[in-house]
Each structure stands twice: as structure tokens, then as C-alpha cells.
N, C-alpha and C. Protein backbone atom coordinates (compact mmCIF):
# COMPACT_ATOMS: atom_id res chain seq x y z
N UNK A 1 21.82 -0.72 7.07
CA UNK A 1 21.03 -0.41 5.88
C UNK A 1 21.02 1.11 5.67
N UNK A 2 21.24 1.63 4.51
CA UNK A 2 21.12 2.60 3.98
C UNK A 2 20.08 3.33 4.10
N UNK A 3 19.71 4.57 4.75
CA UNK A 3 18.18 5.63 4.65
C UNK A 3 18.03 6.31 3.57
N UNK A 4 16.68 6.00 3.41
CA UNK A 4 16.28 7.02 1.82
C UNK A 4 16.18 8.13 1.87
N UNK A 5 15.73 8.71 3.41
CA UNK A 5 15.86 10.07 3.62
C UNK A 5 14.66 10.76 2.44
N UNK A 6 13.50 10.36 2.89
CA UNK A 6 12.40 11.47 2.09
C UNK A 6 12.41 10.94 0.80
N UNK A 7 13.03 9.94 0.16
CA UNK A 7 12.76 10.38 -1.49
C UNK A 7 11.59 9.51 -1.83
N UNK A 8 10.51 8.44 -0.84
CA UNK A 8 9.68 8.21 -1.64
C UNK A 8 8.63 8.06 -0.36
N UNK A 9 7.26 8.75 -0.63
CA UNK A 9 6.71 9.09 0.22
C UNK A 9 4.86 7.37 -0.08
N UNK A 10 4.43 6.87 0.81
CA UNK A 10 4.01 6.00 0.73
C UNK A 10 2.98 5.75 1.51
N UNK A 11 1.66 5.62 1.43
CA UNK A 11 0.15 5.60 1.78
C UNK A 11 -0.31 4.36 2.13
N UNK A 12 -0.28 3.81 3.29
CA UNK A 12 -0.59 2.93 4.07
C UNK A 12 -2.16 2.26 4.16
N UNK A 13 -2.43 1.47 4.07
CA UNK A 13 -4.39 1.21 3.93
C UNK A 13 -4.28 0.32 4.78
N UNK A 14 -4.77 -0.14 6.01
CA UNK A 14 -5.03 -1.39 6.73
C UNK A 14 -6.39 -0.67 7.82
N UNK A 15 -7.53 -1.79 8.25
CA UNK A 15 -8.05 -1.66 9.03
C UNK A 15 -7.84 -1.85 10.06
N UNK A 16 -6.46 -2.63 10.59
CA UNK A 16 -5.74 -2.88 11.84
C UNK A 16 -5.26 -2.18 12.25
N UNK A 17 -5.59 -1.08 12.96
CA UNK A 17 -4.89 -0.28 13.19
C UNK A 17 -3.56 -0.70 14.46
N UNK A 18 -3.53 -1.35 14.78
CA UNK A 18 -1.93 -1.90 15.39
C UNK A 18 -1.06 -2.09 14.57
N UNK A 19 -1.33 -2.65 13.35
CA UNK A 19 -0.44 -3.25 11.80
C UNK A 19 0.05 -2.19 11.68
N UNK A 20 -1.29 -1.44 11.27
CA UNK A 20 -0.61 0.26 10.09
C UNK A 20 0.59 0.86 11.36
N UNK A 21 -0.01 1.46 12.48
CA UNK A 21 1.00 1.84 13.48
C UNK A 21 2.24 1.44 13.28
N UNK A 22 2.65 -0.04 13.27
CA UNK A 22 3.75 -0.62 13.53
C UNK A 22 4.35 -0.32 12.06
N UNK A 23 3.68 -0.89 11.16
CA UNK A 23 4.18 -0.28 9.95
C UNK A 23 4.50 1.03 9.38
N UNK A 24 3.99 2.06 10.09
CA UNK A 24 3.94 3.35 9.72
C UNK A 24 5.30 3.52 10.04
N UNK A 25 5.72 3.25 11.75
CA UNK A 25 6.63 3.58 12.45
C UNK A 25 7.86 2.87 12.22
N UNK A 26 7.90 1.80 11.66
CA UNK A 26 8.89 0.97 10.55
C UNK A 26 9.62 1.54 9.39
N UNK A 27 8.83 2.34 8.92
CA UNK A 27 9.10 2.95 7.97
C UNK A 27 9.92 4.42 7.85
N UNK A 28 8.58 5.16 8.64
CA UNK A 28 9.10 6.27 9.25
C UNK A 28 10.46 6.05 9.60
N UNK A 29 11.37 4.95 10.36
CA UNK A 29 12.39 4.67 10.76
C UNK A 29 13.39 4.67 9.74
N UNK A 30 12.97 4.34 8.74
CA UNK A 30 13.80 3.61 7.62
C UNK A 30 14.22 5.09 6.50
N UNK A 31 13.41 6.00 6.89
CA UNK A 31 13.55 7.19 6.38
C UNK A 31 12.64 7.73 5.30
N UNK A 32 11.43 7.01 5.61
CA UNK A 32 10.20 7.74 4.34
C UNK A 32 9.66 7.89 4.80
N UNK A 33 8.70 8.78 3.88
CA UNK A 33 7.62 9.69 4.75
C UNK A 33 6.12 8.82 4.10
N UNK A 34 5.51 8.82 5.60
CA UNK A 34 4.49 7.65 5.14
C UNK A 34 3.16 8.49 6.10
N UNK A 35 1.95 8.29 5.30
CA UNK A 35 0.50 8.78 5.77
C UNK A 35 -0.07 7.13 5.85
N UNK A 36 -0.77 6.49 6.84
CA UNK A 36 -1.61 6.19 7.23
C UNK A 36 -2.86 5.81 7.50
N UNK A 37 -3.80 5.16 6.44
CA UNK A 37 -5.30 5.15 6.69
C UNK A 37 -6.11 3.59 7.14
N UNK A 38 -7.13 3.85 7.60
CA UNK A 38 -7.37 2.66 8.37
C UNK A 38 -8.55 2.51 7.24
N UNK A 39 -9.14 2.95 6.22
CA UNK A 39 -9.99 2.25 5.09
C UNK A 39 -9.75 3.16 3.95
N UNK A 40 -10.89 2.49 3.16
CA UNK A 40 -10.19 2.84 1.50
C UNK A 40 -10.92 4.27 1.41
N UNK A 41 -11.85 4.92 1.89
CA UNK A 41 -12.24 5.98 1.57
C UNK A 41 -11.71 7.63 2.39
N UNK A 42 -11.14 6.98 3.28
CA UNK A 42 -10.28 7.91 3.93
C UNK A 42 -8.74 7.79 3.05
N UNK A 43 -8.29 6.63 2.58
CA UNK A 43 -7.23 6.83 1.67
C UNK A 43 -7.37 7.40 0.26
N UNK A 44 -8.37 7.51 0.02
CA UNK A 44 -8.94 7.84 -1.19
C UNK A 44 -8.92 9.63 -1.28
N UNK A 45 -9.65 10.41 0.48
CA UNK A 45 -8.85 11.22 0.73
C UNK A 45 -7.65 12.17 -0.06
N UNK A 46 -7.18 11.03 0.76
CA UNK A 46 -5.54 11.25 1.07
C UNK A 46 -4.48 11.13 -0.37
N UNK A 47 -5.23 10.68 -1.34
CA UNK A 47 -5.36 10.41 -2.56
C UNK A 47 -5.47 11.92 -3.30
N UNK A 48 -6.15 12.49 -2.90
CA UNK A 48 -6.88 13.67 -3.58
C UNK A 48 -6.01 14.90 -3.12
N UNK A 49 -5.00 14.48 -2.03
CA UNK A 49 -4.48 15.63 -1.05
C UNK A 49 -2.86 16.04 -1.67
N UNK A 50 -2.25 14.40 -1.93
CA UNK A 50 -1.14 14.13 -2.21
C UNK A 50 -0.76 13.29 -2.79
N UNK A 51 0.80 13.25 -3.56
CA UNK A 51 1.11 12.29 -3.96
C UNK A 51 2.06 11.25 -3.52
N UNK A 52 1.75 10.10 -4.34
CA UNK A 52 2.94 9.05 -3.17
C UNK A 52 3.46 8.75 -4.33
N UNK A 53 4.49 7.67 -4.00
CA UNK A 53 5.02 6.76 -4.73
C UNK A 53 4.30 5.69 -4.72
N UNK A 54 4.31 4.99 -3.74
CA UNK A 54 3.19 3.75 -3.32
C UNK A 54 2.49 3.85 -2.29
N UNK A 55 1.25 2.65 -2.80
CA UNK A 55 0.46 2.76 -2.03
C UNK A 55 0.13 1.23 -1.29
N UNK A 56 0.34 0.92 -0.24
CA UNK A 56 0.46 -0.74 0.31
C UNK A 56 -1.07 -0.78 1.06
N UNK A 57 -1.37 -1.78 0.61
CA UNK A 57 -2.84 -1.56 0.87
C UNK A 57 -3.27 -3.12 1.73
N UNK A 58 -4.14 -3.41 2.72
CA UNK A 58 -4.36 -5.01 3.05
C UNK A 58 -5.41 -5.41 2.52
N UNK A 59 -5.08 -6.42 1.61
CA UNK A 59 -6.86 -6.97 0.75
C UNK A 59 -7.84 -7.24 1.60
N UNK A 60 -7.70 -7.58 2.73
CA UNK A 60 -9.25 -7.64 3.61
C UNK A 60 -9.26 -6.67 4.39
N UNK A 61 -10.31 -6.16 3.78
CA UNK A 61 -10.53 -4.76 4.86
C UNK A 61 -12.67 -4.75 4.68
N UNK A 62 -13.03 -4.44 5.85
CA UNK A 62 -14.49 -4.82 6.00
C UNK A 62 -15.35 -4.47 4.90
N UNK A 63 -15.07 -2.81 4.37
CA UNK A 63 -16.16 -2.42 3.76
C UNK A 63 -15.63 -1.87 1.70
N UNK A 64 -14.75 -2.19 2.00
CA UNK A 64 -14.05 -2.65 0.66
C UNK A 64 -12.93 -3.15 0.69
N UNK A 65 -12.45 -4.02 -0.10
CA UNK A 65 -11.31 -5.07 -0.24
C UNK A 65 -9.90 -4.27 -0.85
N UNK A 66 -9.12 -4.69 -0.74
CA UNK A 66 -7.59 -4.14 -1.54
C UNK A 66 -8.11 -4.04 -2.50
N UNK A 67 -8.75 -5.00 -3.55
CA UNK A 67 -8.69 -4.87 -4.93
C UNK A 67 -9.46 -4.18 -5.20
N UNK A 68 -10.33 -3.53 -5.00
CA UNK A 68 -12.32 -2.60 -4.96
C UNK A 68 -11.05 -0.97 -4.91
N UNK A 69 -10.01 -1.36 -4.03
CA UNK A 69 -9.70 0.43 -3.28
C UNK A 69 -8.79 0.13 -4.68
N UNK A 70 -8.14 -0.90 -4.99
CA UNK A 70 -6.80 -0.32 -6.00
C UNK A 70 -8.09 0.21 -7.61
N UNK A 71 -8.88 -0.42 -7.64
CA UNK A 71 -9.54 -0.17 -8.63
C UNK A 71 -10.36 1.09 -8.71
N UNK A 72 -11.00 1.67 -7.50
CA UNK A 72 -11.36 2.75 -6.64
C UNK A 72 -10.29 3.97 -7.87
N UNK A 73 -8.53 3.33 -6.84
CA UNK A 73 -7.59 4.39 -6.94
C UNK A 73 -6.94 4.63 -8.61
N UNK A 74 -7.32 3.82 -9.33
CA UNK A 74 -6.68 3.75 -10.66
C UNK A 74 -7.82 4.99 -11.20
N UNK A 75 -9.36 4.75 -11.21
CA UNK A 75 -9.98 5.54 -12.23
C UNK A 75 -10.25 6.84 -11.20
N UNK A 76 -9.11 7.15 -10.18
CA UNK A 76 -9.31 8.43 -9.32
C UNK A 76 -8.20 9.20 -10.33
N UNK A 77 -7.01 8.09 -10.03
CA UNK A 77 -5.77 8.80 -9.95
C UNK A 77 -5.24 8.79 -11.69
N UNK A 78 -6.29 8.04 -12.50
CA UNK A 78 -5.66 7.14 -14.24
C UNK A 78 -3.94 7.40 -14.25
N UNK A 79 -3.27 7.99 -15.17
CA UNK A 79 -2.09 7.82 -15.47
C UNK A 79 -1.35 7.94 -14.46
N UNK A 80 -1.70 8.93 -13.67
CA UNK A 80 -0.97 9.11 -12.06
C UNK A 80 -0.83 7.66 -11.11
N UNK A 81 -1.33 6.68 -11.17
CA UNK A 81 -1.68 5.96 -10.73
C UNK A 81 0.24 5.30 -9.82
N UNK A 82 -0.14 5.11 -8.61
CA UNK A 82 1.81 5.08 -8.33
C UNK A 82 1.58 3.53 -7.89
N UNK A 83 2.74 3.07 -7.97
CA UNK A 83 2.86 1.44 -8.01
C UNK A 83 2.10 1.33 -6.55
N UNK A 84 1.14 -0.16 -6.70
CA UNK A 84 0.13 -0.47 -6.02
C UNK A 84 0.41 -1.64 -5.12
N UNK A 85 0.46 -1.77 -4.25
CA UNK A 85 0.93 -3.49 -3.65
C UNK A 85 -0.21 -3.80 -2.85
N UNK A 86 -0.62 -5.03 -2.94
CA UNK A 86 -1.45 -5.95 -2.07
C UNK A 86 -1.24 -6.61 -0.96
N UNK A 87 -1.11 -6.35 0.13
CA UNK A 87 -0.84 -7.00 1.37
C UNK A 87 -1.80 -8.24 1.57
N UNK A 88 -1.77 -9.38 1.34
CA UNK A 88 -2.82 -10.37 1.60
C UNK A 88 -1.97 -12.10 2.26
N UNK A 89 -2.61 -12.71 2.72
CA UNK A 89 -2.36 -13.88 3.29
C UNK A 89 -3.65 -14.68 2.87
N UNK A 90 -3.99 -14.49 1.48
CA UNK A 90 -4.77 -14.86 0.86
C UNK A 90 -4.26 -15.79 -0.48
N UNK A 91 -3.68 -16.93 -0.55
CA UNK A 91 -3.02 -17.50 -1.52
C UNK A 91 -3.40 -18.09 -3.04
N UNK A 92 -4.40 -17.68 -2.65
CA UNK A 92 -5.76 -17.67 -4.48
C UNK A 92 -5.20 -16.36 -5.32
N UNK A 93 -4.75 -15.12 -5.01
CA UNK A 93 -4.26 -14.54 -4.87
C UNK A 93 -3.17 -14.13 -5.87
N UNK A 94 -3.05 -13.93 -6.97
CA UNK A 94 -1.46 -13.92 -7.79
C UNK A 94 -1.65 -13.42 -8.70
N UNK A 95 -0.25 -13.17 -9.18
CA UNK A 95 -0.19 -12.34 -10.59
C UNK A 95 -0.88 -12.03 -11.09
N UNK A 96 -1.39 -13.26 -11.85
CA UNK A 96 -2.48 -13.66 -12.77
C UNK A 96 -4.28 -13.12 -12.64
N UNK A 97 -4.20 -13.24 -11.17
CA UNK A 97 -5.52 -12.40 -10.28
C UNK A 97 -5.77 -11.06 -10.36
N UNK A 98 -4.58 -10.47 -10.38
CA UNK A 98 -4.62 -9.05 -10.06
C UNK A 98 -4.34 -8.59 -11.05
N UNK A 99 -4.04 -9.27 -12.72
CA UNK A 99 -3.71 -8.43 -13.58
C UNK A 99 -4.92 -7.62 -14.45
N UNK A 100 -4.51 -6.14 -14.58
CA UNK A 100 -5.93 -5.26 -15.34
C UNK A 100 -6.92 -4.52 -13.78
N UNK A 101 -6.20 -4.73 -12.60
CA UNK A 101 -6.89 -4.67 -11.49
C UNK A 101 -6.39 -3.23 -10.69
N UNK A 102 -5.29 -2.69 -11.32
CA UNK A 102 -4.00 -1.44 -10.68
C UNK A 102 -3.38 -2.04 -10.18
N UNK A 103 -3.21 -3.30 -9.39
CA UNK A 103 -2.00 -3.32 -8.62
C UNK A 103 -0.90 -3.81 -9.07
N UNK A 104 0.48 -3.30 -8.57
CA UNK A 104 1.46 -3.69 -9.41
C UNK A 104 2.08 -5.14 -8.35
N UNK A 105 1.92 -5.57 -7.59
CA UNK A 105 2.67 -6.38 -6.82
C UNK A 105 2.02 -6.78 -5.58
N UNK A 106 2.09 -8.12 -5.19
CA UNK A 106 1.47 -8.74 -4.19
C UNK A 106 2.76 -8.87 -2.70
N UNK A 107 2.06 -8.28 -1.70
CA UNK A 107 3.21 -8.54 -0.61
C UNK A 107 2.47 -9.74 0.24
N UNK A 108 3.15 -10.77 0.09
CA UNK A 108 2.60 -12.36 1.19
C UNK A 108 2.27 -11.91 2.34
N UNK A 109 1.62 -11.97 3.20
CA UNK A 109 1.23 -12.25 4.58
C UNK A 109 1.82 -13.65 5.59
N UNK A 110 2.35 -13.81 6.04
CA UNK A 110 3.03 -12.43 7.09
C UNK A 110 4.07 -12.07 6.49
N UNK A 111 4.62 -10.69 6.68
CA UNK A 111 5.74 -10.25 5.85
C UNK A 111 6.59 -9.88 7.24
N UNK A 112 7.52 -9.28 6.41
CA UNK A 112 8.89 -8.49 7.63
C UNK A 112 9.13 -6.98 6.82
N UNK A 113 9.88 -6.41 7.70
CA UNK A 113 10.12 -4.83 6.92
C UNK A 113 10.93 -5.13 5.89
N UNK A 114 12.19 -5.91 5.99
CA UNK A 114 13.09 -6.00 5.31
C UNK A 114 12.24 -6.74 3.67
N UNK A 115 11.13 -7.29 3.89
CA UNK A 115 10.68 -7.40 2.66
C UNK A 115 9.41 -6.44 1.98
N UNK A 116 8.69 -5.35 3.16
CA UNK A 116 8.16 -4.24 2.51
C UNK A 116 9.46 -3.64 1.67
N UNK A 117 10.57 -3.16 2.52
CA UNK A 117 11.57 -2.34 1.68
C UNK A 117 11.81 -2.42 0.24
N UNK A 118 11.73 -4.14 0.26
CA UNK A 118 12.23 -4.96 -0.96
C UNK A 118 11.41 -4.59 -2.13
N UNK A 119 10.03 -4.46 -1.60
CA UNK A 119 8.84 -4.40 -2.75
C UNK A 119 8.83 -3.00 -3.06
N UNK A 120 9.13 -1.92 -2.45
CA UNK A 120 9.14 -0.49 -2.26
C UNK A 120 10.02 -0.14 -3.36
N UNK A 121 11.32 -0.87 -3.25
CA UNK A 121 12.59 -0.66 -3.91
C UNK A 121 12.61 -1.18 -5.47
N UNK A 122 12.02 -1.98 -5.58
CA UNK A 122 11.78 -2.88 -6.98
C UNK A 122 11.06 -1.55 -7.93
């Protein structure tokens, strides 16, 4: 597989912090540059610091949900707003759910890298 080598930089949200790790370091591998947060107000942060391309976020998280932080991140970031994905294993969950909400795309639970890439790349 081909490395992107830096060209799209990408903001991680999970309260698991074993997930984000593994995912961070997945990535990092793959050749992007990726920041890390274990809730939505520390990404929110990180929001204010820099910009990404995307932002992959896990809908259950204790003290606000994926959809609370993408909605959070839309009236932070308005037009800036960089494509949004939902990490969930939550199957109520779809298109149709999330539309008018910021996020641009739902990633299934359990996933693989080869299909973060996929959603990254789209």
C-alpha cells in the first residue's frame, strides 16, 4: 500500500484509550499525522489548536456521545468543519440518523485499518 506521507492530518476521539493507541499507531504507520483524544472536550481543544482533515470520533463515549461532540464541533469550527466520521457498533445508527448532525460518514464497529483508510480516502 501506498503512504500518504503527511498530506492529511486526523483527530482521533475515543475513551478507550487502548483503541485510540492502536489506532493512532496504525495510522501513524500508514503515513499521517494523527493527534489523539480520549473525550470530546479535550478534542474540542485540539480543535481550537489545529487543523485536520478528519475527525473519527467513537459514538459512546461517557460524558458526551459522537453525535453531542460532532455537533459540539460543527458550531465551533461552522464552514471549517472537516469531514466527520462516527465510529459506532450501534446499528440504529445510519445515514438517515446522522443527517443535519456534522457528520459526514459512519465507520461500523468492529472495523479494520484497511477500512479506516477507505473512509479517510473517500
Amino acid at each position: 500500500m501506498e503512504r500518504i506521507m503527511n498530506s492529511k492530518r486526523i483527530l482521533l476521539v475515543d475513551d478507550q484509550v487502548e483503541i485510540l493507541e492502536l489506532l493512532q499507531d496504525a495510522l501513524i504507520s500508514e503515513g499521517y499525522e494523527v493527534d489523539a483524544c480520549a473525550g470530546a472536550k479535550e478534542a474540542l481543544n485540539a480543535l481550537g489548536s489545529n487543523h485536520y482533515s478528519h475527525i473519527i470520533s467513537d459514538y459512546q463515549m461517557p460524558e458526551v456521545n459522537g453525535m453531542e461532540f460532532a455537533s459540539q464541533a460543527r458550531g465551533f469550527l461552522k464552514e471549517n468543519m472537516p469531514s466527520f466520521i462516527l465510529a459506532t457498533g450501534d446499528c440504529t445508527i445510519n445515514d438517515d440518523s446522522i443527517k443535519g448532525m456534522g457528520v459526514s460518514g459512519i465507520l461500523p464497529k468492529p472495523f479494520t485499518l484497511k477500512q479506516v483508510i477507505s473512509v479517510i480516502q473517500e
